[in-house]
PDB file of N, CA and C in Angstrom:
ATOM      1  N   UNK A   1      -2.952   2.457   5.190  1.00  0.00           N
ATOM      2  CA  UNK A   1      -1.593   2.589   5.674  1.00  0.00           C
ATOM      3  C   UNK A   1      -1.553   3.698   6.722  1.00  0.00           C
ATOM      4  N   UNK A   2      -0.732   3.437   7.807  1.00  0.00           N
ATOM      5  CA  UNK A   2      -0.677   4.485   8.720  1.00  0.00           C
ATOM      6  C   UNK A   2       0.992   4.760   8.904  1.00  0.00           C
ATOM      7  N   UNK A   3       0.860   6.107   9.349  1.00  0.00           N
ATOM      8  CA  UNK A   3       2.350   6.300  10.042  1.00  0.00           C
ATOM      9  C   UNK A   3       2.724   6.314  11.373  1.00  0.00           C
ATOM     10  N   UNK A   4       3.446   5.021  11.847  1.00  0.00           N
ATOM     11  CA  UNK A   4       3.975   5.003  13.685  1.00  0.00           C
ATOM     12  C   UNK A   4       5.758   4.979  13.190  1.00  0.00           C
ATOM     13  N   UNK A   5       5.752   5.451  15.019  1.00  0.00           N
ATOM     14  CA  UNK A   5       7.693   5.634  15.222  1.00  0.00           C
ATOM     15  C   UNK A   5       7.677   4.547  15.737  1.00  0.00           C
ATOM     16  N   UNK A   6       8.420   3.571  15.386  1.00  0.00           N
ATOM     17  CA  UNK A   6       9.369   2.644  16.034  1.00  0.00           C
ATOM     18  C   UNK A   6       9.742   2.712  17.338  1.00  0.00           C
ATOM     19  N   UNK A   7       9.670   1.810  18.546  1.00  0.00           N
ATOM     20  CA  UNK A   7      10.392   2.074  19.746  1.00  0.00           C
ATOM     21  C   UNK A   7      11.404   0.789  19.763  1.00  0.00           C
ATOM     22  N   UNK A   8      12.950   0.793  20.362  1.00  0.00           N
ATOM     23  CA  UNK A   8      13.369  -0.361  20.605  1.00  0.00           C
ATOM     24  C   UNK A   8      14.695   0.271  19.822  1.00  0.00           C
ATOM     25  N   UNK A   9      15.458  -1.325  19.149  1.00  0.00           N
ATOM     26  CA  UNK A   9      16.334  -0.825  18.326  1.00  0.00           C
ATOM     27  C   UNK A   9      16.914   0.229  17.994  1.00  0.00           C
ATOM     28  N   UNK A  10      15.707   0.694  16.837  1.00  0.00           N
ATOM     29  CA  UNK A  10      15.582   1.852  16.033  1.00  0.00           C
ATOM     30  C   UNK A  10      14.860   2.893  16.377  1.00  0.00           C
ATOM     31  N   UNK A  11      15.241   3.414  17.462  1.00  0.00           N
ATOM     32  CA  UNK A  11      14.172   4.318  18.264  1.00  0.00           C
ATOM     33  C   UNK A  11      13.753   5.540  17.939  1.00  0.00           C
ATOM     34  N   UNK A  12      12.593   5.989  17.808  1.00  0.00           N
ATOM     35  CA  UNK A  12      12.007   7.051  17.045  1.00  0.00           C
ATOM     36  C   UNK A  12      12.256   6.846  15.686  1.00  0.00           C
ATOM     37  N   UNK A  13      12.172   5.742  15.101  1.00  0.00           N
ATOM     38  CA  UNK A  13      12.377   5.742  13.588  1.00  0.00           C
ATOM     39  C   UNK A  13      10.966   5.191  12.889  1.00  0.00           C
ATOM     40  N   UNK A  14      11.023   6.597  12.138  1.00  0.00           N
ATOM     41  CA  UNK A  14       9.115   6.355  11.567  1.00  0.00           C
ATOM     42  C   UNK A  14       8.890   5.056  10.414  1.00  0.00           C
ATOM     43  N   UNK A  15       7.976   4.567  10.187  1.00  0.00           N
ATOM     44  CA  UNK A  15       7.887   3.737   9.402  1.00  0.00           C
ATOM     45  C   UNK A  15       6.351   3.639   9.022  1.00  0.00           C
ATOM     46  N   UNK A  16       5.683   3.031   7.975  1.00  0.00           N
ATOM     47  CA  UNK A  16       4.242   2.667   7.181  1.00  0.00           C
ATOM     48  C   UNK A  16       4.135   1.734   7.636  1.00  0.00           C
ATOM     49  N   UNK A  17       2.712   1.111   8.203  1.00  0.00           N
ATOM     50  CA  UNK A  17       2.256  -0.176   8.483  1.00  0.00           C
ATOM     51  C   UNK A  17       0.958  -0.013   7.566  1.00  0.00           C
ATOM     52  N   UNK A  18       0.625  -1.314   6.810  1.00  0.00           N
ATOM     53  CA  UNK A  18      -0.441  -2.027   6.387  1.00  0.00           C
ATOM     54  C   UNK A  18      -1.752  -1.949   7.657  1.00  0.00           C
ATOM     55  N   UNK A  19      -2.171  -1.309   8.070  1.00  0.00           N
ATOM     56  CA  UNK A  19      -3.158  -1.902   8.665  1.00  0.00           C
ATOM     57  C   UNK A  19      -4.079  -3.170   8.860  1.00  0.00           C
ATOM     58  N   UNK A  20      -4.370  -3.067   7.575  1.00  0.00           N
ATOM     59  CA  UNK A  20      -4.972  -4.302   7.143  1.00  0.00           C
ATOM     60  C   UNK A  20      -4.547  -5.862   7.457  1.00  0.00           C
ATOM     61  N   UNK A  21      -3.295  -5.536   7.846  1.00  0.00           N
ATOM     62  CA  UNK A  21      -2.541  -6.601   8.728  1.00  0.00           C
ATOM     63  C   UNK A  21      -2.377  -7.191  10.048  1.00  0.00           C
ATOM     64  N   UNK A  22      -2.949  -5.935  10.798  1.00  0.00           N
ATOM     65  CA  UNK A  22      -2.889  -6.081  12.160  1.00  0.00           C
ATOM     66  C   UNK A  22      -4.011  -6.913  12.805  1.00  0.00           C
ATOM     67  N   UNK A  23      -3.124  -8.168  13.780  1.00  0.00           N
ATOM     68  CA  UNK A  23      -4.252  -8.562  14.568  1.00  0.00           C
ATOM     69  C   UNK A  23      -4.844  -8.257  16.230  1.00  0.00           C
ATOM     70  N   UNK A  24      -3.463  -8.176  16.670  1.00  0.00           N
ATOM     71  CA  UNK A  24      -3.743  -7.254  17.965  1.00  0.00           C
ATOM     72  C   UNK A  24      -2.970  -6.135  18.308  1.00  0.00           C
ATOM     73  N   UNK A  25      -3.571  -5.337  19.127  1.00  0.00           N
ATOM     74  CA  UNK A  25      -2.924  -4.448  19.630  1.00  0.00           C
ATOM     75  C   UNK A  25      -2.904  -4.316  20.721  1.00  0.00           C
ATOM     76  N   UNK A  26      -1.465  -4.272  22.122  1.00  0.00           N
ATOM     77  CA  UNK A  26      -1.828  -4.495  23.228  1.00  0.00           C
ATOM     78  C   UNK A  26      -0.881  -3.154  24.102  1.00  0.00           C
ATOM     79  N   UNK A  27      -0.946  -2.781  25.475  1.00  0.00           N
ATOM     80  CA  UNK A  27      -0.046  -2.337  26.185  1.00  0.00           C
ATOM     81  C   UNK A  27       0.453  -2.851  26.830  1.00  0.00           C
ATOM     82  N   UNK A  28       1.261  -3.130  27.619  1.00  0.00           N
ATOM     83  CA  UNK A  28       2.624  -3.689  27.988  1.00  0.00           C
ATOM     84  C   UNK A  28       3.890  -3.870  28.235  1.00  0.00           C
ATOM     85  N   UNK A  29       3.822  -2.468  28.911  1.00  0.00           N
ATOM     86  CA  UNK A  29       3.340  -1.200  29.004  1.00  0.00           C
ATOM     87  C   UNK A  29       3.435  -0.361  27.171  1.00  0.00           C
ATOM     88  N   UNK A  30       4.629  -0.866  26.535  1.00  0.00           N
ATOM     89  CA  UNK A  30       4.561  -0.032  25.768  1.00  0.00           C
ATOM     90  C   UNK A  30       3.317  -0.777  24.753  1.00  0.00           C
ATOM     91  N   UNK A  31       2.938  -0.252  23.654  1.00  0.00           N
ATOM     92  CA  UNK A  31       2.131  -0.680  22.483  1.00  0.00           C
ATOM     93  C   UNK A  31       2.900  -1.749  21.813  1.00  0.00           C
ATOM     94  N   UNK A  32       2.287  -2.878  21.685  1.00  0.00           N
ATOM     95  CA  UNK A  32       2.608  -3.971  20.720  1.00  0.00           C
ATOM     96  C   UNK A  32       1.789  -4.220  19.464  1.00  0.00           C
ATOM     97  N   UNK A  33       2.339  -4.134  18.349  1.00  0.00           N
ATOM     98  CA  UNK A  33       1.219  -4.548  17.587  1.00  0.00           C
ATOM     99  C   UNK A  33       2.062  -5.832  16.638  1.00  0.00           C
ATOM    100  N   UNK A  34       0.970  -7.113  16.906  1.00  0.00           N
ATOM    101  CA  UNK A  34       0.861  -7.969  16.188  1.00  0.00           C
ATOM    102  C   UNK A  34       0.444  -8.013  15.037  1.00  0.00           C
ATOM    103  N   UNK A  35       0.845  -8.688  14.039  1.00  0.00           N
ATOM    104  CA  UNK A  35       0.796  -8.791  12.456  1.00  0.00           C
ATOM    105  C   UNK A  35       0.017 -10.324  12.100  1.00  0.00           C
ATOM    106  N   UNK A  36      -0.607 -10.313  11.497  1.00  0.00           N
ATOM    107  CA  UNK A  36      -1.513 -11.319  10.842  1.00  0.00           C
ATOM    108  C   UNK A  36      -0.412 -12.974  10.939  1.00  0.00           C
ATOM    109  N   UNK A  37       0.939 -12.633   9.984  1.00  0.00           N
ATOM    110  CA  UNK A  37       1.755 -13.234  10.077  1.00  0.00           C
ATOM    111  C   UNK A  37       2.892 -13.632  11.291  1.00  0.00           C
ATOM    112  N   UNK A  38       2.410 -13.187  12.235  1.00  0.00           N
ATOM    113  CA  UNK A  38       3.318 -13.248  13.358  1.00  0.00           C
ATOM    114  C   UNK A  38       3.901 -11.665  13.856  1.00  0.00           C
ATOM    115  N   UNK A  39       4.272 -11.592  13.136  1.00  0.00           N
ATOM    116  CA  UNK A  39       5.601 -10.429  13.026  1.00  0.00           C
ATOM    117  C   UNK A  39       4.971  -9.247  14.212  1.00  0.00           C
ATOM    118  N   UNK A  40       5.894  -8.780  14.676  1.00  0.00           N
ATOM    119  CA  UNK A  40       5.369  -7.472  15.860  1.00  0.00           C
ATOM    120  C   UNK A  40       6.111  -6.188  15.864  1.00  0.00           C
ATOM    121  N   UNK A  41       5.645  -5.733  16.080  1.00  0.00           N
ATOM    122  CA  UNK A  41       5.830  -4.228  16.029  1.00  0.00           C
ATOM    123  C   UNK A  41       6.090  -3.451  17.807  1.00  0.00           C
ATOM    124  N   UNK A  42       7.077  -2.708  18.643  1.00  0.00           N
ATOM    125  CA  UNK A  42       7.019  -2.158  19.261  1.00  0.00           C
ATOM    126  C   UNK A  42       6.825  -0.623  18.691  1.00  0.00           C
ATOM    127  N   UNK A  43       5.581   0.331  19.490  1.00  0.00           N
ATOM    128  CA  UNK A  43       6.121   1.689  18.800  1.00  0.00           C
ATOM    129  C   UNK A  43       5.833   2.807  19.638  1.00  0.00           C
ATOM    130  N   UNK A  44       5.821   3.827  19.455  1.00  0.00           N
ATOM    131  CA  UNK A  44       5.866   4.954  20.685  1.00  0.00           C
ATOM    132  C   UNK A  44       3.983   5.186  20.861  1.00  0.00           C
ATOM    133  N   UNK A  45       3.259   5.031  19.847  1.00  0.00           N
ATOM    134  CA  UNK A  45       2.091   5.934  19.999  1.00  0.00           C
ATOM    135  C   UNK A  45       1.120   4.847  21.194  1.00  0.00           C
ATOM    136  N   UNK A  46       0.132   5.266  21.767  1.00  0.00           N
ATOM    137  CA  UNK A  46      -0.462   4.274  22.476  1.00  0.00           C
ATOM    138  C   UNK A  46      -1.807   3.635  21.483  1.00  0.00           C
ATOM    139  N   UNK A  47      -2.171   2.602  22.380  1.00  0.00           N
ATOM    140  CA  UNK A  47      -3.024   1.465  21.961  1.00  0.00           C
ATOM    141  C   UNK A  47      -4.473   2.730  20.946  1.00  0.00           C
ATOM    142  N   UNK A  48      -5.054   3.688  21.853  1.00  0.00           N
ATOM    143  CA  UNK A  48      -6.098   4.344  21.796  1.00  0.00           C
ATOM    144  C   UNK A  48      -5.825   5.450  20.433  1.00  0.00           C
ATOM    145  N   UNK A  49      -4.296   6.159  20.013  1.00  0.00           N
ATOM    146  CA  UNK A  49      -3.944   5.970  18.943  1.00  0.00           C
ATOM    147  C   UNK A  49      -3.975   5.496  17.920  1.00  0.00           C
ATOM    148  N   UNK A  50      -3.474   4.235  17.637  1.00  0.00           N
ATOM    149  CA  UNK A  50      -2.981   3.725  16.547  1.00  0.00           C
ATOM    150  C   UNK A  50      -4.314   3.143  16.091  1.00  0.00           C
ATOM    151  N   UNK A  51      -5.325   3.172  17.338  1.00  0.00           N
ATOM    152  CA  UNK A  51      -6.909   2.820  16.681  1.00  0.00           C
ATOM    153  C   UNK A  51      -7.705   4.036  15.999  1.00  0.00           C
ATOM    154  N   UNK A  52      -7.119   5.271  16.925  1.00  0.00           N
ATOM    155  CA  UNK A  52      -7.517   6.439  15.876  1.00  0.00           C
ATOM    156  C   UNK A  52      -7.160   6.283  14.450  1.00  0.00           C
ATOM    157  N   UNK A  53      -5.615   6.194  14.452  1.00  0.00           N
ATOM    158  CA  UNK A  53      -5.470   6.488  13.284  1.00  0.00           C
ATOM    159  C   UNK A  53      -6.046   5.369  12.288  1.00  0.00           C
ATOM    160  N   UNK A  54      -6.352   4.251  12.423  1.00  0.00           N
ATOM    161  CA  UNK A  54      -6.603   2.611  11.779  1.00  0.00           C
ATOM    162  C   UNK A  54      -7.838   3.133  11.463  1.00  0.00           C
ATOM    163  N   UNK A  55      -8.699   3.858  12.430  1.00  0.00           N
ATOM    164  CA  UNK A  55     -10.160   4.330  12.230  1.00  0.00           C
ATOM    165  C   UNK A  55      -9.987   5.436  11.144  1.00  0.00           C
ATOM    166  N   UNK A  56      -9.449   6.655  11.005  1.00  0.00           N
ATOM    167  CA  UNK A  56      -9.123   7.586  10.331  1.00  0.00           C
ATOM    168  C   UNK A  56      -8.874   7.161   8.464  1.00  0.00           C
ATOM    169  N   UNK A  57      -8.134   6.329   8.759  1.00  0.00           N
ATOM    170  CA  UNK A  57      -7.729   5.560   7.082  1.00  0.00           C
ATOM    171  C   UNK A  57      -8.575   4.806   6.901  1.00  0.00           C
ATOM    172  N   UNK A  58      -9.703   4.490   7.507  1.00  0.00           N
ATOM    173  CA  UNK A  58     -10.404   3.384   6.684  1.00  0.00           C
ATOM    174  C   UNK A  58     -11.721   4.542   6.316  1.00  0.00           C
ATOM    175  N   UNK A  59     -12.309   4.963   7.143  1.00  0.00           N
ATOM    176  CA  UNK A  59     -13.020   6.373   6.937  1.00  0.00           C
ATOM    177  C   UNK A  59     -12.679   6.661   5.680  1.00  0.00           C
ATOM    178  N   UNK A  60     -11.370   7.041   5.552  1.00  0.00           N
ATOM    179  CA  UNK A  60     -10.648   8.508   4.086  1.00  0.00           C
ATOM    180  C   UNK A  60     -11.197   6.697   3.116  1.00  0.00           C
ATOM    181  N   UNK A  61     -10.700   5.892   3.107  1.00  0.00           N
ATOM    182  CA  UNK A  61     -11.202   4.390   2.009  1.00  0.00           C
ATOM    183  C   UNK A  61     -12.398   5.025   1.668  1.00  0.00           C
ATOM    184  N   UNK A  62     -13.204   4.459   2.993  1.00  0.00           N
ATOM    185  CA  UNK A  62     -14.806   4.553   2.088  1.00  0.00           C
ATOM    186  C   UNK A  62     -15.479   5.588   1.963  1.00  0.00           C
ATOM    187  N   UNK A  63     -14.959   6.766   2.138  1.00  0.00           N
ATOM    188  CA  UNK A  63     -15.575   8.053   1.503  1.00  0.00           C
ATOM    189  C   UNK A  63     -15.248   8.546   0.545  1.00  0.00           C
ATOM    190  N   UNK A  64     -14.126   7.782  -0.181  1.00  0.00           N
ATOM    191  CA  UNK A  64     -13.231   7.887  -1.762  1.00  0.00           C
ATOM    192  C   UNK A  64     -14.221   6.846  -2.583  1.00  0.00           C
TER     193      UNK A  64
END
């Protein structure tokens, strides 16, 4: 699970994503992230981000 802010709507509003869900991630300009199921996500952090952090939580997984 990671933590991104929301862009759009609900702007700057933080929220948990599943990682494990995500199938792409694009710019355009802003960050899009696609969901396994369709579903998408606009959010403030960039593409090179949200792969840190996706990288970061799976790391903390398999060293537990």
């Amino acid at each position: 699970m990671i933590k991104l802010t929301r862009l759009g709507k609900k702007s700057n509003e933080p929220f948990i994503l599943n990682c494990e869900l995500i199938e792409t991630i694009e710019e355009k300009p802003d960050t899009t992230i696609t969901l396994l199921n369709g579903k998408h996500f606009v959010v403030v952090e960039s593409a090179a981000e949200v792969i840190s952090m996706v990288m970061q939580f799976k790391r903390s997984i398999h060293r537990g």
